[in-house]
Protein backbone atom coordinates (compact mmCIF):
# COMPACT_ATOMS: atom_id res chain seq x y z
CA UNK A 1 26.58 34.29 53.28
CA UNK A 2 26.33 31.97 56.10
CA UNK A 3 26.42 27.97 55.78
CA UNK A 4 22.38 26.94 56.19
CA UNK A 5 20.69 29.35 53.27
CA UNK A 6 18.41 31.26 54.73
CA UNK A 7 14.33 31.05 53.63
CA UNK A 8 14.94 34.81 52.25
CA UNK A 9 17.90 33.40 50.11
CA UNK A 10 15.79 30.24 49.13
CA UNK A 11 13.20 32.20 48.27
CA UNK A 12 15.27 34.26 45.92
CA UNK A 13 16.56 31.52 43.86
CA UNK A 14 13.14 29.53 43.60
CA UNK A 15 11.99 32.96 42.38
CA UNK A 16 13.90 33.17 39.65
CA UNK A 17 11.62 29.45 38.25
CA UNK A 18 8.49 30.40 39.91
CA UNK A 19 6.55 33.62 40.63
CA UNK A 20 7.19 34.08 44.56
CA UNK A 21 4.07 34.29 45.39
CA UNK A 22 3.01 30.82 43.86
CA UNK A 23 5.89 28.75 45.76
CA UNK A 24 5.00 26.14 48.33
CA UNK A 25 6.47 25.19 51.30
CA UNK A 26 7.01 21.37 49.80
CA UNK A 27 9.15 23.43 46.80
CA UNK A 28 10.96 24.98 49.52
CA UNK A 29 11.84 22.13 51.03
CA UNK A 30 12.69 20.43 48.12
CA UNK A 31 15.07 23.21 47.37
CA UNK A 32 16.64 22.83 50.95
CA UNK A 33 17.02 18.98 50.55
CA UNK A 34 18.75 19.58 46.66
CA UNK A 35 21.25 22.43 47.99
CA UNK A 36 21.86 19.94 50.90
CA UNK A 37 22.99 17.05 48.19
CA UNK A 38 25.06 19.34 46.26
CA UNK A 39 26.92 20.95 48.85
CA UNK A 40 27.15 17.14 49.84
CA UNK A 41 28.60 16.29 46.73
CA UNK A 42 31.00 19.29 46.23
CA UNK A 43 32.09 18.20 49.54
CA UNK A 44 32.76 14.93 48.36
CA UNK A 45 34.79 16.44 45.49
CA UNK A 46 36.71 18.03 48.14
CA UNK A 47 37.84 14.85 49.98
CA UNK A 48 39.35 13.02 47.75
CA UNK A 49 41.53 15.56 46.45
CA UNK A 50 42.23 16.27 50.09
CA UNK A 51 43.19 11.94 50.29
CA UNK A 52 45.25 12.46 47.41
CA UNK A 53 46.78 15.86 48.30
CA UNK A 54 50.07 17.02 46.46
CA UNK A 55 51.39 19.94 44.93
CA UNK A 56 48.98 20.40 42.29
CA UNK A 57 45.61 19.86 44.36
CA UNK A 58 45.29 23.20 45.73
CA UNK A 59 42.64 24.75 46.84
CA UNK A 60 41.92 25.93 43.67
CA UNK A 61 41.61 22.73 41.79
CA UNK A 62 38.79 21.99 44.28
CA UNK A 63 37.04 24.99 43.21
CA UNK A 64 37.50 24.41 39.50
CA UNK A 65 36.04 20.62 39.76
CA UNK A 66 33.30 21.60 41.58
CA UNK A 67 32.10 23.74 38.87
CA UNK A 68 33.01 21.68 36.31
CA UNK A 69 29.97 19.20 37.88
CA UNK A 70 27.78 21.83 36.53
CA UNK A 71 29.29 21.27 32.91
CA UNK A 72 28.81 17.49 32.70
């Protein structure tokens, strides 16, 4: 997978809410702007464990908090 989703991709997980053939362009974007914030915010998630960085913030532990925003 490549960093920018591509429409195909978007397409695929806007499918799996809508039928494809009813999806708009202004869902589409919408979908591109909320993956946008949320790789924003794992990002984010990423950063300050990077300012704090010791032995037990590996790589890891970046992964694990980032999907552990999904269980809040």
């Amino acid at each position: 997978m490549t960093n920018k989703m591509t429409r195909n991709e978007i397409l695929d997980v806007a499918g799996k809410f809508y039928r494809p053939e009813t999806i708009t362009e202004r869902e589409i974007a919408f979908a591109r702007y909320m993956m946008k914030y949320e790789r924003e915010a794992c990002a984010m998630v990423c950063d300050k464990l990077a300012s704090n960085w010791h032995e037990k913030h590996h790589p890891l532990e970046c992964a694990r908090q980032i999907r552990a925003r999904g269980q809040a």
